[in-house]
C-alpha atoms as a PDB file:
ATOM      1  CA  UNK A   1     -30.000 -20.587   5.277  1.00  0.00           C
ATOM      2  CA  UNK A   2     -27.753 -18.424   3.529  1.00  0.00           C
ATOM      3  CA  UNK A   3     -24.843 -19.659   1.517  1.00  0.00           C
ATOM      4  CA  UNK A   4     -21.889 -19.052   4.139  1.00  0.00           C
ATOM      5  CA  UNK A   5     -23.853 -20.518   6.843  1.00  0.00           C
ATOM      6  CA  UNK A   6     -24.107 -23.785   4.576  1.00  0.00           C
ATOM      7  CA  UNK A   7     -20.829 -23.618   3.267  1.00  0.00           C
ATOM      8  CA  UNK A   8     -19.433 -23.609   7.100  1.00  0.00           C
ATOM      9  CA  UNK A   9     -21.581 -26.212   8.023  1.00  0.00           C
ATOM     10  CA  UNK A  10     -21.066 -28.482   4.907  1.00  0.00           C
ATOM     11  CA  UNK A  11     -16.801 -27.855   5.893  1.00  0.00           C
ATOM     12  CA  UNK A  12     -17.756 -28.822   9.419  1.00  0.00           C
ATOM     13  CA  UNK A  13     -19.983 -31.787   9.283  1.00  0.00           C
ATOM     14  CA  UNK A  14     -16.925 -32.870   6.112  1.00  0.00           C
ATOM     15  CA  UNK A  15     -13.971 -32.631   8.848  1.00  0.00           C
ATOM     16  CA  UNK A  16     -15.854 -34.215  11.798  1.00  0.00           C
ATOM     17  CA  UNK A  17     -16.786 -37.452   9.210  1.00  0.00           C
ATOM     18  CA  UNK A  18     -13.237 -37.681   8.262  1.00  0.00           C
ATOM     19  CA  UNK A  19     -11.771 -37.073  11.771  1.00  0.00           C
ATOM     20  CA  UNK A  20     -13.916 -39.941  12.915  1.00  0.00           C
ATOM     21  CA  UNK A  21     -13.344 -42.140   9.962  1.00  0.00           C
ATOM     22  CA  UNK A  22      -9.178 -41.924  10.552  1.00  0.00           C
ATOM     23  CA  UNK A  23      -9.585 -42.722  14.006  1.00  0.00           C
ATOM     24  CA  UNK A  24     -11.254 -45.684  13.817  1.00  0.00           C
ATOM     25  CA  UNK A  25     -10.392 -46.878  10.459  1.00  0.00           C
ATOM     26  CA  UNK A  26      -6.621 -47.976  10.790  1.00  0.00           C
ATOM     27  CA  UNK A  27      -5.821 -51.224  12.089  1.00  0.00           C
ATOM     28  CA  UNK A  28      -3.358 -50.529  15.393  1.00  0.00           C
ATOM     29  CA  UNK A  29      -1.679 -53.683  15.118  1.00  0.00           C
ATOM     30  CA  UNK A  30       2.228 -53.287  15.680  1.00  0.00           C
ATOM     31  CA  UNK A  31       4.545 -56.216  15.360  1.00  0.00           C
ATOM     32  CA  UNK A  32       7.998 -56.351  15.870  1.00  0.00           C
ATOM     33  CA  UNK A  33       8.389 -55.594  12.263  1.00  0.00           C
ATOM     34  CA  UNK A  34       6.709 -52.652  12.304  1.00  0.00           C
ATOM     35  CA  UNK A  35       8.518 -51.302  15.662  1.00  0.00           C
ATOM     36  CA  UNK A  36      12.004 -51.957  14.374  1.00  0.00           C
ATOM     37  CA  UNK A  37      14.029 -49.206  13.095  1.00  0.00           C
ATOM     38  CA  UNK A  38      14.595 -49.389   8.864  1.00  0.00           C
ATOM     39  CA  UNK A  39      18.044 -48.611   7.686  1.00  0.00           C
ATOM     40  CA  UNK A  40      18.070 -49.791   4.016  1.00  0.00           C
ATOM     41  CA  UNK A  41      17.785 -53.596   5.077  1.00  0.00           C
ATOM     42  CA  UNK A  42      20.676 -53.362   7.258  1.00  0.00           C
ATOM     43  CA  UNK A  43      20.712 -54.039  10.851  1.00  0.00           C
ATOM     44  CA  UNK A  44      20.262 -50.744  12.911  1.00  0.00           C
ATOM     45  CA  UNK A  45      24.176 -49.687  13.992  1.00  0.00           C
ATOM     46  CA  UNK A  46      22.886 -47.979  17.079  1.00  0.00           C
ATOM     47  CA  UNK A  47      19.590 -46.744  18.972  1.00  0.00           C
ATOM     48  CA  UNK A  48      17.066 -45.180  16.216  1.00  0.00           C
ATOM     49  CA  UNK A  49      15.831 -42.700  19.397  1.00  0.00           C
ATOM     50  CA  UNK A  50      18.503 -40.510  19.951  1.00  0.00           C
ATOM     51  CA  UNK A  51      17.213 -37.478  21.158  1.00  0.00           C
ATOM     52  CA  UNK A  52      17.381 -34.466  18.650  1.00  0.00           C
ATOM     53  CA  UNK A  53      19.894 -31.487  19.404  1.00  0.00           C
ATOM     54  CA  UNK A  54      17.614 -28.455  20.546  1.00  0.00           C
ATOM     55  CA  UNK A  55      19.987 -26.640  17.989  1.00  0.00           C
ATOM     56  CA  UNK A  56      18.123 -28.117  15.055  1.00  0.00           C
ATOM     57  CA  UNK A  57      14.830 -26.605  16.461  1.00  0.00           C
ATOM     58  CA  UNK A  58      16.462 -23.555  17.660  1.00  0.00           C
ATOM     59  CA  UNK A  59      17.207 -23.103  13.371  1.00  0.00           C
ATOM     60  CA  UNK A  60      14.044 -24.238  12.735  1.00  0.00           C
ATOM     61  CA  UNK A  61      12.372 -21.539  14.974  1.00  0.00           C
ATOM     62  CA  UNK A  62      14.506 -19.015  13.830  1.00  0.00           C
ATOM     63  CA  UNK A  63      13.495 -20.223  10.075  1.00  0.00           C
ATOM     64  CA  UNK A  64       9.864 -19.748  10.944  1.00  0.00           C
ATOM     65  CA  UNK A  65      10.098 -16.319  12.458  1.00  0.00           C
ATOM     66  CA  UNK A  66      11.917 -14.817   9.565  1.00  0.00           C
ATOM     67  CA  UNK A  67       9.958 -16.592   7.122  1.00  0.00           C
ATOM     68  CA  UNK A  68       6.281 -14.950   9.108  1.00  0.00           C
ATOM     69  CA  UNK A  69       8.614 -11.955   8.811  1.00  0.00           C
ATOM     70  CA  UNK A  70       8.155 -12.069   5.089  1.00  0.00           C
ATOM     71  CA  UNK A  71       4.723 -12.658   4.929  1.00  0.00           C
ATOM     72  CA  UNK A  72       4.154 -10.124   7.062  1.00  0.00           C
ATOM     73  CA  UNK A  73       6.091  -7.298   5.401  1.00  0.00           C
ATOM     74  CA  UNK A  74       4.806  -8.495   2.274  1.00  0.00           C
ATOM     75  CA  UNK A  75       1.990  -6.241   1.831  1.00  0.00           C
ATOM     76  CA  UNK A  76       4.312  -3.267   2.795  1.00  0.00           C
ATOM     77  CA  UNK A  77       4.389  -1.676  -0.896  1.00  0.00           C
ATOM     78  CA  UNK A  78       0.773  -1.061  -1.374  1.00  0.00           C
ATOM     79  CA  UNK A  79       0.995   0.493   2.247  1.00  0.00           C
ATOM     80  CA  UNK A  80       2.159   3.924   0.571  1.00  0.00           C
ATOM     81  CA  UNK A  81      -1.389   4.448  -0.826  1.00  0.00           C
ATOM     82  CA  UNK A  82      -3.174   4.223   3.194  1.00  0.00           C
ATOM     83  CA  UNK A  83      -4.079   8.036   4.594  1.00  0.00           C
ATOM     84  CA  UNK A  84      -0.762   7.857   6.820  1.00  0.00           C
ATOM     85  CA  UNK A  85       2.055   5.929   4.625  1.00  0.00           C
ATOM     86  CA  UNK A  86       4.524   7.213   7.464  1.00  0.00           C
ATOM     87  CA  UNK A  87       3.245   5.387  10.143  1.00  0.00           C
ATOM     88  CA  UNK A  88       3.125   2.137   7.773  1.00  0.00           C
ATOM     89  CA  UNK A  89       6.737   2.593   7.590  1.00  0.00           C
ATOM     90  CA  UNK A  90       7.334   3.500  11.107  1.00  0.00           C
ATOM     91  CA  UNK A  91       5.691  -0.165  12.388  1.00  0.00           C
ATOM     92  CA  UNK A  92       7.496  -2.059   9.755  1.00  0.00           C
ATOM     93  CA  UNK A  93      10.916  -0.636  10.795  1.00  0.00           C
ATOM     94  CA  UNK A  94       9.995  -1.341  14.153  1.00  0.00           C
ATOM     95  CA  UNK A  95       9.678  -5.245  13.255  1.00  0.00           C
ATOM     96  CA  UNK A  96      12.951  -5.054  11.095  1.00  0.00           C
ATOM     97  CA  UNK A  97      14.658  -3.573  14.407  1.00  0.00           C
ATOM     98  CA  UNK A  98      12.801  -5.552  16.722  1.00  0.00           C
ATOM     99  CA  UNK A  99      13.988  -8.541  14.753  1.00  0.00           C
ATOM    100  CA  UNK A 100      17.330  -7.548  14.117  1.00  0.00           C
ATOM    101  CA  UNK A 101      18.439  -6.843  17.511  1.00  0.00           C
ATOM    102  CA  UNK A 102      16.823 -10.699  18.625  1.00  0.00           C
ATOM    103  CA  UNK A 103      19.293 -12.040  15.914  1.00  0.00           C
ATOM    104  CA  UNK A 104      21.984 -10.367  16.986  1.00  0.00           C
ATOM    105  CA  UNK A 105      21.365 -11.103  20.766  1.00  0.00           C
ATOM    106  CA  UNK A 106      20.937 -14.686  20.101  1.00  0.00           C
ATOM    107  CA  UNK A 107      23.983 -14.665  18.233  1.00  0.00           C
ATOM    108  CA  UNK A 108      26.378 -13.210  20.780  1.00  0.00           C
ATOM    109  CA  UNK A 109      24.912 -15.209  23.236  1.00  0.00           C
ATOM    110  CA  UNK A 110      25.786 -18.453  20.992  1.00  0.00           C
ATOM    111  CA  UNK A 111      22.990 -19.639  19.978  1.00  0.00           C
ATOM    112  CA  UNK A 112      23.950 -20.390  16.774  1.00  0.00           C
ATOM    113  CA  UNK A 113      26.792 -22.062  17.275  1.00  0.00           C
ATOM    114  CA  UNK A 114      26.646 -25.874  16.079  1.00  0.00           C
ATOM    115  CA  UNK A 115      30.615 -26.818  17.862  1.00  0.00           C
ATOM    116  CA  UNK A 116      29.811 -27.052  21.805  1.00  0.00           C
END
């Protein structure tokens, strides 16, 4: 066997063990303890599973994409030394646009309004 092949199969047999081991390992007990809502030791003042605005994941989308935007783009600078610097720049304007004009669509439209 050669050294990736062990590696990969040492990382595999690893995660399988400790998949197993947290499923069966915690006790699934829940008491009423447990199940009841925590608000610094006082009594809950109303239901603890109010759904969630799609707003806040609406941001948190929009946070994501931008931030892959980065980490895409990031590499952009040591694109000048390829055979065709050009066309490096070409595709990376064509995210910035592509991008861009989703912002700005999503922002007429209201998206990213919080009032209602």
């Amino acid at each position: 066997m050669n050294l990736l092949t062990m590696a990969l199969t040492i990382a595999l047999a690893l995660a399988v063990v400790l998949a197993l081991l947290s499923f069966w390992l915690p006790q699934m007990t829940p008491d009423s303890e447990k199940l009841s809502p925590y608000e610094c030791g006082f009594d809950p003042f109303g239901s603890a599973r109010l759904p969630f605005s799609l707003r806040f994941f609406l941001v948190a989308i929009l946070f994501l994409l931008f931030d892959l935007e980065i980490a895409l783009l990031l590499p952009l600078p040591w694109g000048d030394q390829l055979s065709s610097p050009l066309l490096t720049f070409f595709w990376a304007s064509a995210i910035l646009t592509l991008l861009t004009l989703g912002l700005i669509y999503e922002w007429l439209q209201g998206g990213l309004e919080w009032a209602e």
